[in-house]
N, C-alpha and C. Protein backbone atom coordinates (compact mmCIF):
# COMPACT_ATOMS: atom_id res chain seq x y z
N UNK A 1 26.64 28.13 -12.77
CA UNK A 1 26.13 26.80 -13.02
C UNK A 1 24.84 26.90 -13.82
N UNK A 2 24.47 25.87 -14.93
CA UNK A 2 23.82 26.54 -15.90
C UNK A 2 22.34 25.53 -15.06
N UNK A 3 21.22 25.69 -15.56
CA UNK A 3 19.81 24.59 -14.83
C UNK A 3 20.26 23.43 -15.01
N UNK A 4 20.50 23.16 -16.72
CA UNK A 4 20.63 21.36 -17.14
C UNK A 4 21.31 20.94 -16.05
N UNK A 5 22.90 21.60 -15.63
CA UNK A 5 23.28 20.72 -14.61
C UNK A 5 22.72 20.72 -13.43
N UNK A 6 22.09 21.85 -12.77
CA UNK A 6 21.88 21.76 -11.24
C UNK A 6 20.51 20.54 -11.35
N UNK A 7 20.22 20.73 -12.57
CA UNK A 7 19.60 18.97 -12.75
C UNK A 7 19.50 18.04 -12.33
N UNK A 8 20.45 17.68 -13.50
CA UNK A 8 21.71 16.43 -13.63
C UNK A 8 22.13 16.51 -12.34
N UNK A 9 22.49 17.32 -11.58
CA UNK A 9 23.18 16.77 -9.80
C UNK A 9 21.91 16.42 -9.27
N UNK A 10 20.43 17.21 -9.52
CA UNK A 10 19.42 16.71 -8.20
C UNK A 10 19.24 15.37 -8.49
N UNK A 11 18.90 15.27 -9.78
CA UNK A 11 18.62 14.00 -10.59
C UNK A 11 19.31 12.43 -9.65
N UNK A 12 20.53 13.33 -9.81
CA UNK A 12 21.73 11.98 -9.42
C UNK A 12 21.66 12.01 -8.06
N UNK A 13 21.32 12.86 -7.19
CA UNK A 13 21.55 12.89 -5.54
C UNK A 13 19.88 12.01 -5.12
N UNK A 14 18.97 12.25 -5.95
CA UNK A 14 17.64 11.65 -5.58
C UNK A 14 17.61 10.46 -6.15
N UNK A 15 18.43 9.91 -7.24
CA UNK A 15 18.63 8.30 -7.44
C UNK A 15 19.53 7.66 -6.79
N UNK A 16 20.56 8.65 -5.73
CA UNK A 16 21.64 7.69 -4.96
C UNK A 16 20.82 7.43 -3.62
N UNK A 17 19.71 8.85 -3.21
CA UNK A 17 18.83 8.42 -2.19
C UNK A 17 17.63 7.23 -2.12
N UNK A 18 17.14 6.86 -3.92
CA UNK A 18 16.59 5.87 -3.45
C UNK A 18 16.91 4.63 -3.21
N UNK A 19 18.34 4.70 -3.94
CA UNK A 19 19.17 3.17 -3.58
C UNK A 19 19.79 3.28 -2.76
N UNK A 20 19.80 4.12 -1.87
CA UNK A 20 20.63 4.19 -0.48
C UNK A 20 20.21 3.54 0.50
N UNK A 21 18.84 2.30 0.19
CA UNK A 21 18.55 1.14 1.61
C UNK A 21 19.84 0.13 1.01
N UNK A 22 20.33 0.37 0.08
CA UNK A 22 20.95 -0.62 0.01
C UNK A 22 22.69 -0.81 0.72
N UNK A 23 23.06 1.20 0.72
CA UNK A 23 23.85 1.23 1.89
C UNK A 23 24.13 1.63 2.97
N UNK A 24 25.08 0.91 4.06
CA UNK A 24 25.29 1.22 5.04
C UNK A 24 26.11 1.92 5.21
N UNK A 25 26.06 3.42 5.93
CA UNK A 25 27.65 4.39 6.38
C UNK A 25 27.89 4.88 4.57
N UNK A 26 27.67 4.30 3.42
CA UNK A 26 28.06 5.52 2.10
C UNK A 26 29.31 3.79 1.87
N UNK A 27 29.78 3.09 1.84
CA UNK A 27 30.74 1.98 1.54
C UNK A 27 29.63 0.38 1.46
N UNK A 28 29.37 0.41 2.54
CA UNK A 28 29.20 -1.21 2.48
C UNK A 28 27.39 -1.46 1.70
N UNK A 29 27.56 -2.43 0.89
CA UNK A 29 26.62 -2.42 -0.02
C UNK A 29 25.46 -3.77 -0.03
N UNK A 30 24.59 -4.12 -0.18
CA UNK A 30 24.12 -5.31 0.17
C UNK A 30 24.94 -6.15 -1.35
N UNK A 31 24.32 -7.40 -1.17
CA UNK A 31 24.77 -8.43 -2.29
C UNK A 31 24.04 -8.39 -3.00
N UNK A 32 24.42 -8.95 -4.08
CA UNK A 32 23.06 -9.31 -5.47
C UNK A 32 22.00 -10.23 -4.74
N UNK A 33 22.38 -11.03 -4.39
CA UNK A 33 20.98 -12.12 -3.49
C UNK A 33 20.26 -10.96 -2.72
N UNK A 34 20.70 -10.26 -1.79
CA UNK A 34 19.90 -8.89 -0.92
C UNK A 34 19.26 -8.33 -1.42
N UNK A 35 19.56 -7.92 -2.90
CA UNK A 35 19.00 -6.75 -3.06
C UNK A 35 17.75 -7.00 -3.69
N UNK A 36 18.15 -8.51 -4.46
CA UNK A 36 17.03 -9.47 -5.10
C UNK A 36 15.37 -9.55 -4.22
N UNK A 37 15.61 -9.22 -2.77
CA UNK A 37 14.77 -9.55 -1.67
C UNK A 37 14.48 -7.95 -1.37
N UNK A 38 14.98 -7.25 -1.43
CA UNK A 38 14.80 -5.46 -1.10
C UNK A 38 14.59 -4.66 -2.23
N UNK A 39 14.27 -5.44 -3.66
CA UNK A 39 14.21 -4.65 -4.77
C UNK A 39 12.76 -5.37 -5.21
N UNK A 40 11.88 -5.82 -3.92
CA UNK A 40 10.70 -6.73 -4.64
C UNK A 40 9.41 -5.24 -4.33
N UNK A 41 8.64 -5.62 -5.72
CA UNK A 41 7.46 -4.82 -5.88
C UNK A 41 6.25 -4.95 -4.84
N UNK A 42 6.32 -4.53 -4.00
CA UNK A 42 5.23 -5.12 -3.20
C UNK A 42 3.99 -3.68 -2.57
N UNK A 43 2.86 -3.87 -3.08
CA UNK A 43 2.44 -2.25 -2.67
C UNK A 43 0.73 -2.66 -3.23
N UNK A 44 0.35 -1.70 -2.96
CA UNK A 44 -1.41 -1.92 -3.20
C UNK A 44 -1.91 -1.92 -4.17
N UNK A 45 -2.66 -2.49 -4.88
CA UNK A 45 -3.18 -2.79 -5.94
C UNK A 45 -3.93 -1.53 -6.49
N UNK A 46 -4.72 -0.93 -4.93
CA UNK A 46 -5.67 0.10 -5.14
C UNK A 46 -5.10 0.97 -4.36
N UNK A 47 -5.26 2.13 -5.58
CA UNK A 47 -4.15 3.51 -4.65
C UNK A 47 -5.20 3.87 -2.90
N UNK A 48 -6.68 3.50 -3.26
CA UNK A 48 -7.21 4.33 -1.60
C UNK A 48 -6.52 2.97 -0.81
N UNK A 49 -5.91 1.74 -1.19
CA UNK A 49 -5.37 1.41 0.17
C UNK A 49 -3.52 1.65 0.51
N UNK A 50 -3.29 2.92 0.06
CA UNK A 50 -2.00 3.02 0.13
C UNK A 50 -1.60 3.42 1.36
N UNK A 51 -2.59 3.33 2.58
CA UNK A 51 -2.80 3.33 4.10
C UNK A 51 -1.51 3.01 4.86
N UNK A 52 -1.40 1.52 4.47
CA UNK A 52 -0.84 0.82 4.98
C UNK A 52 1.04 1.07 4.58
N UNK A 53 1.29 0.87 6.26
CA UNK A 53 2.84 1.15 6.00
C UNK A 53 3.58 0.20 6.95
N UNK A 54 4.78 0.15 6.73
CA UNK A 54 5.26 -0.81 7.47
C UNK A 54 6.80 -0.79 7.98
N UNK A 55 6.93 -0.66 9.30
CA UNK A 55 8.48 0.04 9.27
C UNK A 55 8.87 -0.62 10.55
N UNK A 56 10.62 -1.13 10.25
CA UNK A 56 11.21 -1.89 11.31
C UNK A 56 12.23 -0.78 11.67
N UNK A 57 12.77 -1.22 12.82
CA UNK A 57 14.16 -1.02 13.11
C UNK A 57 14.95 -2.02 14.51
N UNK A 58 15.89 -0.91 14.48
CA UNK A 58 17.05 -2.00 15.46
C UNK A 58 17.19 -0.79 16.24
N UNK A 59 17.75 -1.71 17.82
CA UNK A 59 17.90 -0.95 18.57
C UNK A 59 19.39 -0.39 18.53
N UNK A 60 20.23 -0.36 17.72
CA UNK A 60 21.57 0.24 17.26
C UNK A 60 21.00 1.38 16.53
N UNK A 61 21.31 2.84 16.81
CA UNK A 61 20.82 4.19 15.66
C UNK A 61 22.02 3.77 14.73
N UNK A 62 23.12 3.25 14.81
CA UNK A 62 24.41 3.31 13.33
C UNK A 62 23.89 2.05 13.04
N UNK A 63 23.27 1.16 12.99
CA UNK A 63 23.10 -0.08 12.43
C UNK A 63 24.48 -0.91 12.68
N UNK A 64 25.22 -0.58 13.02
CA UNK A 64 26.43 -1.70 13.45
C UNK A 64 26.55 -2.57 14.56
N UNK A 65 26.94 -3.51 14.74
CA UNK A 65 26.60 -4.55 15.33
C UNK A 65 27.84 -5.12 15.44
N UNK A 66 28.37 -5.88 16.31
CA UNK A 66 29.42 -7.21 16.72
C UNK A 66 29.18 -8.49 16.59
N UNK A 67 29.94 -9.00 16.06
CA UNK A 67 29.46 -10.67 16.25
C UNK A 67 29.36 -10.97 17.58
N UNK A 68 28.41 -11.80 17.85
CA UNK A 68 27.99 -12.22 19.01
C UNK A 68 27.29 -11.57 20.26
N UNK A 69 26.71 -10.20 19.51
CA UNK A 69 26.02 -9.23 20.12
C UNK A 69 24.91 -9.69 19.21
N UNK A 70 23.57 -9.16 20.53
CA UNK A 70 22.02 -9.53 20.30
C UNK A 70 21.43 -8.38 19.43
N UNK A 71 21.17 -8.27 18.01
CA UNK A 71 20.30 -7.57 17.71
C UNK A 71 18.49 -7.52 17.99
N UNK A 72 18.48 -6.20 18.85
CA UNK A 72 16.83 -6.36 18.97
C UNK A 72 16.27 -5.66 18.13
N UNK A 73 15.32 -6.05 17.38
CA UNK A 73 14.32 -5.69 16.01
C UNK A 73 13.14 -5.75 16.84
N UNK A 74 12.40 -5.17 15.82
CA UNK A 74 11.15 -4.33 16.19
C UNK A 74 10.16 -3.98 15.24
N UNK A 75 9.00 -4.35 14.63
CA UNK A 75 8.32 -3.69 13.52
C UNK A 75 7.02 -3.55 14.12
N UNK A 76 6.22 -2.76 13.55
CA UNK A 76 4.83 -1.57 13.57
C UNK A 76 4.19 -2.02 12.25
N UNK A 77 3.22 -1.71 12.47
CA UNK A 77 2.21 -1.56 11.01
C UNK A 77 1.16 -0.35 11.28
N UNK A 78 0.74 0.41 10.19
CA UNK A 78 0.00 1.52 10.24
C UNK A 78 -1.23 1.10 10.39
N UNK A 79 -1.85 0.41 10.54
CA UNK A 79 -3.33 -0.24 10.61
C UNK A 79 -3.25 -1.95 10.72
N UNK A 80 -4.43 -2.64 10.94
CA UNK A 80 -4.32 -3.83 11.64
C UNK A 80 -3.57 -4.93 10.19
N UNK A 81 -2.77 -5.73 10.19
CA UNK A 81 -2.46 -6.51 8.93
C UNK A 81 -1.69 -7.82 9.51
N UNK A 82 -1.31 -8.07 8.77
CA UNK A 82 -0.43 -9.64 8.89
C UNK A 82 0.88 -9.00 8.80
N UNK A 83 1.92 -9.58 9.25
CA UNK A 83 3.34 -9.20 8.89
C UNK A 83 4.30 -10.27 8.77
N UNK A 84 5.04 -10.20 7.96
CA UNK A 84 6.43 -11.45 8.42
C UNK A 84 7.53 -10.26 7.91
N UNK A 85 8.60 -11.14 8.71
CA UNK A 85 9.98 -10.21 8.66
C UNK A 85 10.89 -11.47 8.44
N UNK A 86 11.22 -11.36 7.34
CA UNK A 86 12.91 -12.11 6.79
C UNK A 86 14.18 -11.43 6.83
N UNK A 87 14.74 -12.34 6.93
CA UNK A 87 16.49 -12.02 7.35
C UNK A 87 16.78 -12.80 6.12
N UNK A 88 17.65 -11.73 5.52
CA UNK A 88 18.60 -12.38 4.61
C UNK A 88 20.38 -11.68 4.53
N UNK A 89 20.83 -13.21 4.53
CA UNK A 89 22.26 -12.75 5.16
C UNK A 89 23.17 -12.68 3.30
N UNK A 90 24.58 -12.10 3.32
CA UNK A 90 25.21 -11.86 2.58
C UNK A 90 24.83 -13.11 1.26
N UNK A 91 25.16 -14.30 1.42
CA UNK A 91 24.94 -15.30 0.93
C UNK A 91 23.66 -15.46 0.28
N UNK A 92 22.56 -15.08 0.60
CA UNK A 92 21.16 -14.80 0.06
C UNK A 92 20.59 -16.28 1.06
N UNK A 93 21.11 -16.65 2.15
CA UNK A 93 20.54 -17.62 3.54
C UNK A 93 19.45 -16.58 3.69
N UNK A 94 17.68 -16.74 3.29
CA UNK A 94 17.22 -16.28 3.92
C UNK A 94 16.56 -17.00 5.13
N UNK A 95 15.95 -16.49 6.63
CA UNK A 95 14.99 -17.01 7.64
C UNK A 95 13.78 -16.01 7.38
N UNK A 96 12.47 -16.95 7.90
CA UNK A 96 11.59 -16.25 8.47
C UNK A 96 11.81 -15.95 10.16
N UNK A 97 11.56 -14.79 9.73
CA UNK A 97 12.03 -14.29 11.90
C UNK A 97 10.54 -14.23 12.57
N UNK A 98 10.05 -13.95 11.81
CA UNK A 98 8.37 -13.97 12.25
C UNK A 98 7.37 -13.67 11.20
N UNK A 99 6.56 -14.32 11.00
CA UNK A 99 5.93 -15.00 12.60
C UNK A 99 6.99 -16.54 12.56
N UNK A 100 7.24 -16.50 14.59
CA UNK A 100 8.16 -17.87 14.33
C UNK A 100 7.27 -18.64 15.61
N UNK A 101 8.40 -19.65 15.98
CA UNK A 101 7.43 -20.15 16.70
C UNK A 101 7.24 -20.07 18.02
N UNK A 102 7.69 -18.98 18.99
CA UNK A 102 7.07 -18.12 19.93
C UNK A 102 6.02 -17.37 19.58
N UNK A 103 6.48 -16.72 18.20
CA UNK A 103 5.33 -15.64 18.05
C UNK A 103 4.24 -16.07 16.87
N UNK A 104 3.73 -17.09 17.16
CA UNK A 104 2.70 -17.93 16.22
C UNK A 104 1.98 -17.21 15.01
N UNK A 105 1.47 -16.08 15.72
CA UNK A 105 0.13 -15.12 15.31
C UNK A 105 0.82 -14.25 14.72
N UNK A 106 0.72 -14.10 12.90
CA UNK A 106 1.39 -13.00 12.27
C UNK A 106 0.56 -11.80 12.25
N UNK A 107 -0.96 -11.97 13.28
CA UNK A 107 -1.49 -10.29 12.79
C UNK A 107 -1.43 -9.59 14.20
N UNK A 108 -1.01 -8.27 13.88
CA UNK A 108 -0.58 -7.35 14.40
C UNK A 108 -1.69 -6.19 14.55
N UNK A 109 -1.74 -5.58 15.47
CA UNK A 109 -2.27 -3.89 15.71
C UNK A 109 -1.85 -3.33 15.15
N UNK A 110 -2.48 -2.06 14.53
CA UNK A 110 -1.60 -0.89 14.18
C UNK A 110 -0.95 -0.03 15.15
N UNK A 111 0.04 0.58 15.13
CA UNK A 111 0.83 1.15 15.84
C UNK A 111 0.83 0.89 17.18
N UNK A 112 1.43 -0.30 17.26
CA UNK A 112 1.84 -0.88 18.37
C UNK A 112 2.82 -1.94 18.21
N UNK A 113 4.30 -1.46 18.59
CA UNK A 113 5.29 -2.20 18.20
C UNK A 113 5.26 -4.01 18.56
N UNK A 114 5.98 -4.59 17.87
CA UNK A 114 6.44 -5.56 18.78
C UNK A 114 7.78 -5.89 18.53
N UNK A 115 8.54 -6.24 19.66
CA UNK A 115 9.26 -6.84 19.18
C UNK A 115 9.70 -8.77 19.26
N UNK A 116 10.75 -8.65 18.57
CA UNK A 116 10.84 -9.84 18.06
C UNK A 116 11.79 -10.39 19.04
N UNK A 117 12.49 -12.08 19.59
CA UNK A 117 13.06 -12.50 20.21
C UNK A 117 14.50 -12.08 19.65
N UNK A 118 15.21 -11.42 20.29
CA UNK A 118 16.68 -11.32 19.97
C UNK A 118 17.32 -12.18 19.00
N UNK A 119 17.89 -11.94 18.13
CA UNK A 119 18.59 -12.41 16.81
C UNK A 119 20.10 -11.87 17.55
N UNK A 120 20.89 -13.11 17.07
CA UNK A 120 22.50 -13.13 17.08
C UNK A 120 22.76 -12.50 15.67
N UNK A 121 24.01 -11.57 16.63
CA UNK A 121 24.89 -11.31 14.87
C UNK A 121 26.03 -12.55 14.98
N UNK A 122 26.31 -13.91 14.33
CA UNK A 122 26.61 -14.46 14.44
C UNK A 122 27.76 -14.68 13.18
N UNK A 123 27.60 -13.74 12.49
CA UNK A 123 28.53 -13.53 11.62
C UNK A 123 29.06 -12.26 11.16
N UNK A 124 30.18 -11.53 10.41
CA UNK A 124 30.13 -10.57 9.82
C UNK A 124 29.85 -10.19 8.52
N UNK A 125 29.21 -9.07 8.00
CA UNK A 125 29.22 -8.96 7.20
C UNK A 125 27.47 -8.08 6.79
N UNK A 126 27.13 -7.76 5.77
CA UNK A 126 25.67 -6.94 5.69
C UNK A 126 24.70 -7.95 5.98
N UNK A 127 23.97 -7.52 6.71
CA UNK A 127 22.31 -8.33 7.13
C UNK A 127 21.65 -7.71 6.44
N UNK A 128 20.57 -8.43 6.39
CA UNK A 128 19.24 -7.22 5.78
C UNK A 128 17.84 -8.04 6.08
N UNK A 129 17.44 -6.99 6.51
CA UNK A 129 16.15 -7.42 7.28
C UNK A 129 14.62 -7.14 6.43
N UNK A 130 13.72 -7.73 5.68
CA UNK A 130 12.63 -7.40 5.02
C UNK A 130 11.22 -7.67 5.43
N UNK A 131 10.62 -6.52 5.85
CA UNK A 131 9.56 -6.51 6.48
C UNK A 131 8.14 -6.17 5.88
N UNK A 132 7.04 -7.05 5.68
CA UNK A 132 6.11 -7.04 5.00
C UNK A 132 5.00 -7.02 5.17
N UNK A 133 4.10 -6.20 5.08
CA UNK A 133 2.51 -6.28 5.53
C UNK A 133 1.63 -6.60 4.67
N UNK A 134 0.49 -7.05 4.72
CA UNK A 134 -0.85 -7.13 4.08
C UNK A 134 -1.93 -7.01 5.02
N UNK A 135 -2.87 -6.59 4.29
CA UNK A 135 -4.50 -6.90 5.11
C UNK A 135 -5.36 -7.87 4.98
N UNK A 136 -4.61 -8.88 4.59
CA UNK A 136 -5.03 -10.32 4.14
C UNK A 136 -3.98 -11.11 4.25
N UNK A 137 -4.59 -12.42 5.64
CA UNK A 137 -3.57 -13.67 5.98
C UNK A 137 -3.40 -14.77 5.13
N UNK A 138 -3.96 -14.48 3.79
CA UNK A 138 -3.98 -16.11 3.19
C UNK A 138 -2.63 -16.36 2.62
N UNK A 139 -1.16 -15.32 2.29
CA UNK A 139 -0.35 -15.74 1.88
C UNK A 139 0.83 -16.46 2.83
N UNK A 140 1.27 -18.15 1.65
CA UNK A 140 2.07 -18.79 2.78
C UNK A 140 3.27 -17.94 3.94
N UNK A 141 3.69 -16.71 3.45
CA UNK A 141 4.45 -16.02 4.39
C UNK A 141 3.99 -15.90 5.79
N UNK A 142 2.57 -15.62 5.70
CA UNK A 142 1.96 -15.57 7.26
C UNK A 142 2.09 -16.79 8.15
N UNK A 143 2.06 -17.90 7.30
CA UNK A 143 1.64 -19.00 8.15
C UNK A 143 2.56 -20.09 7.89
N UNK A 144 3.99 -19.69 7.58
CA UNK A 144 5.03 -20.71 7.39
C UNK A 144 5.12 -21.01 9.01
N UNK A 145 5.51 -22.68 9.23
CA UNK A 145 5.86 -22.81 10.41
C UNK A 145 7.43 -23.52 10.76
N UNK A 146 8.25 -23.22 11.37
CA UNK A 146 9.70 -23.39 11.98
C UNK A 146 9.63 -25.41 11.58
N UNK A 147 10.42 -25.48 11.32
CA UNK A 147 10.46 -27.32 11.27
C UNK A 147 10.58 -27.09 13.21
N UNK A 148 10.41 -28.47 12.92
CA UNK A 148 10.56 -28.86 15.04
C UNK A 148 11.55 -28.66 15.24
N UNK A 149 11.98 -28.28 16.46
CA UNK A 149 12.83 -28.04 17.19
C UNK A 149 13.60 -26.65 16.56
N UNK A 150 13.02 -26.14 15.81
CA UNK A 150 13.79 -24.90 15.27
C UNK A 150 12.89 -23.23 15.40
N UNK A 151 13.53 -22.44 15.76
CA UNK A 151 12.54 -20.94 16.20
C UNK A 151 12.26 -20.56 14.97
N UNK A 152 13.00 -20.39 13.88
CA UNK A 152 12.28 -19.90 12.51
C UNK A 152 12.60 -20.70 11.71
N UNK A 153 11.45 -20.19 10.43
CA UNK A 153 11.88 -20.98 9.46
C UNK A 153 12.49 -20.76 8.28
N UNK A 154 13.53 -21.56 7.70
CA UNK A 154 14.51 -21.86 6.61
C UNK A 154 13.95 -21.38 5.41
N UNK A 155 14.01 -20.39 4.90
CA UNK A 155 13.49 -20.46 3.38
C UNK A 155 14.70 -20.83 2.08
N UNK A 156 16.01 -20.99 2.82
CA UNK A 156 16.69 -21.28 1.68
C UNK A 156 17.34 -20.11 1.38
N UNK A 157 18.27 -20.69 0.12
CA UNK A 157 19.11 -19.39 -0.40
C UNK A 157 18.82 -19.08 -1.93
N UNK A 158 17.89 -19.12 -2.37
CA UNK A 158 17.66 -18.75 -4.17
C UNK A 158 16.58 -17.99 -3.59
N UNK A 159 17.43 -16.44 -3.54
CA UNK A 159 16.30 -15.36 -3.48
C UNK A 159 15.68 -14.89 -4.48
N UNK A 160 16.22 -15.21 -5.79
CA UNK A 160 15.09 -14.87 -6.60
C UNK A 160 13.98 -15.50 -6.74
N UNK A 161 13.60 -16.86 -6.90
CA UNK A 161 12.41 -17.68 -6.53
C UNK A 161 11.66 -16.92 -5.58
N UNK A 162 12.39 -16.98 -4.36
CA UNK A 162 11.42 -16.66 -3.24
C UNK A 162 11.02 -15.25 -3.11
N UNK A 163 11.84 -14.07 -4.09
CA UNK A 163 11.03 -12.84 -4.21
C UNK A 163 10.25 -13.36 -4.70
N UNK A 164 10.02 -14.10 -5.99
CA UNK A 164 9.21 -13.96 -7.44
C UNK A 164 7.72 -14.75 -6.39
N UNK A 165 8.26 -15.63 -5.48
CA UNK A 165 6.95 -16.40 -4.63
C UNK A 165 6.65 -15.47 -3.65
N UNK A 166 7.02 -14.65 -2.68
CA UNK A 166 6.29 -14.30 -2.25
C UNK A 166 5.50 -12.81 -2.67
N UNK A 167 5.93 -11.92 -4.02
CA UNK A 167 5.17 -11.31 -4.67
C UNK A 167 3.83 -12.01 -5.09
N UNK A 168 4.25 -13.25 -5.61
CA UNK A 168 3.17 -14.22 -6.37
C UNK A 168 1.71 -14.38 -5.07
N UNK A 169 2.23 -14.35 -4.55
CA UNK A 169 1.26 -15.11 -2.40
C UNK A 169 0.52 -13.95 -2.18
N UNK A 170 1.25 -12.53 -2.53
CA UNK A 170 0.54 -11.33 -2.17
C UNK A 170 -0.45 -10.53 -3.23
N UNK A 171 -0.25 -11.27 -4.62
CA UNK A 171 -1.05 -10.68 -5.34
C UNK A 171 -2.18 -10.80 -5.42
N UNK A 172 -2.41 -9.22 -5.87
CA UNK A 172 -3.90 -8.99 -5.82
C UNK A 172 -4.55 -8.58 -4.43
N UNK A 173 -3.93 -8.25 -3.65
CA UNK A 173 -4.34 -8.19 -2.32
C UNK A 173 -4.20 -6.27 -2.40
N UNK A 174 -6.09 -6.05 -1.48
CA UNK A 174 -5.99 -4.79 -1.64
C UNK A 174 -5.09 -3.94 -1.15
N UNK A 175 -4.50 -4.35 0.17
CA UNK A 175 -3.17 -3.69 1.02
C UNK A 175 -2.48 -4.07 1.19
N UNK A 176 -1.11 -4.15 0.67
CA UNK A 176 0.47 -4.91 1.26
C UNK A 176 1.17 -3.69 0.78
N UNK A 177 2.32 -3.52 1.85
CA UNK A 177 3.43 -3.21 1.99
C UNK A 177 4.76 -3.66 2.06
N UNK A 178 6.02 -3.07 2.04
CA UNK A 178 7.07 -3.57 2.38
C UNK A 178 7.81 -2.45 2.48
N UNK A 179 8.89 -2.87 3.29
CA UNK A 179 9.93 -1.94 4.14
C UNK A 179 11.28 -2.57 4.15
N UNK A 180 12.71 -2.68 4.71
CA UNK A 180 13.86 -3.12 4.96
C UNK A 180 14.47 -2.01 5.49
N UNK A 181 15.75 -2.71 6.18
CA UNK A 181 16.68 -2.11 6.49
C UNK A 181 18.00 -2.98 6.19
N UNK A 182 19.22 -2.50 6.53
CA UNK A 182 20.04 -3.77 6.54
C UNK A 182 21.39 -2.69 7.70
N UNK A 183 22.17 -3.83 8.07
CA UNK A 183 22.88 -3.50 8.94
C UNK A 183 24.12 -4.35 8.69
N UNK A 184 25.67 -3.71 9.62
CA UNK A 184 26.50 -4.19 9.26
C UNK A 184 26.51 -5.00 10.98
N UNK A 185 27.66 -6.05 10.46
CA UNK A 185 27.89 -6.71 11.49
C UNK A 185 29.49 -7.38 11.36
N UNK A 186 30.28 -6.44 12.42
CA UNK A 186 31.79 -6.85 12.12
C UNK A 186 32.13 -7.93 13.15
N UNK A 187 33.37 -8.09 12.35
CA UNK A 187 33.80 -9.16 13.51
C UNK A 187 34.64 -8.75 14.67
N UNK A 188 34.83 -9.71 15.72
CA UNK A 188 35.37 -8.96 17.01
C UNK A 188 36.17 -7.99 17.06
């Protein structure tokens, strides 16, 4: 095997690893609306605050899920910040999951989990979950609130707007992060 190729394979195995949040198990793939929301630039302005990190998960290690089984989520931040976590389903339906309106207060400790009120898999098909920090509360993500009578709130389904807005909310801010995961969810 000559270098050019053993290359050309690392080349290609380290660009399938960085688009690999996008799949689940090596088959199931997020949507164009998903990826629209998991392909957003979000990171520090100033490399000394590249501190800050931000990482969810589920209490499933395969990420698979049943309809009508409770996914429990969970996110951390590496130092003290604001966080919100959106759900965006196949369709590009995204929610804010938090801060919702149990959990009012989007700032968080560092390394100290919380988790979030149980989410239904209520449908099948790829979820994807996008989780975001800053060290500054002034963007509307922190402080969206649930209409009445509802636990989170609706952001709608034109995920490109709402990447392009909530990049727009975070700019310029010395520390923000972002993270995702996504998970499958079959039917019975």
């Amino acid at each position: 095997m000559s270098l050019g190729w053993c290359l050309r394979v690392a080349l290609a195995l380290w660009t399938a690893a960085s688009a690999g949040c996008g799949v689940i198990g090596g088959s199931e793939r997020l949507t164009d609306a998903q990826q629209v929301i998991a392909d957003m630039k979000i990171g520090p302005t100033d490399p000394q605050a590249a501190d800050l990190k931000i990482a969810g998960a589920v209490d499933h290690a395969d990420r698979r899920y049943r309809v009508g089984e409770p996914i429990v989520l969970s996110v951390q931040v590496s130092q003290q910040a604001y966080v919100a976590v959106l759900r965006v389903m196949p369709n590009g339906v995204a929610t804010l999951l938090f801060p919702n309106r149990r959990q009012a207060n989007a700032r968080l400790a560092p390394n100290s989990p919380l988790r979030l009120p149980d989410i239904a898999a209520d449908q099948p098909g790829v979820v994807l979950f996008q989780f975001v920090a800053s060290t500054r509360g002034d963007s509307w993500l922190f402080n969206r609130k649930p209409q009445v009578g509802a636990d989170f709130a609706e952001l709608g389904t034109t995920t490109r707007a709402l990447a392009r807005d909530i990049v727009l909310s975070l700019g310029g801010h010395a520390a923000a992060a972002a993270s995702h995961l996504a998970l499958r969810v079959r039917g019975e």
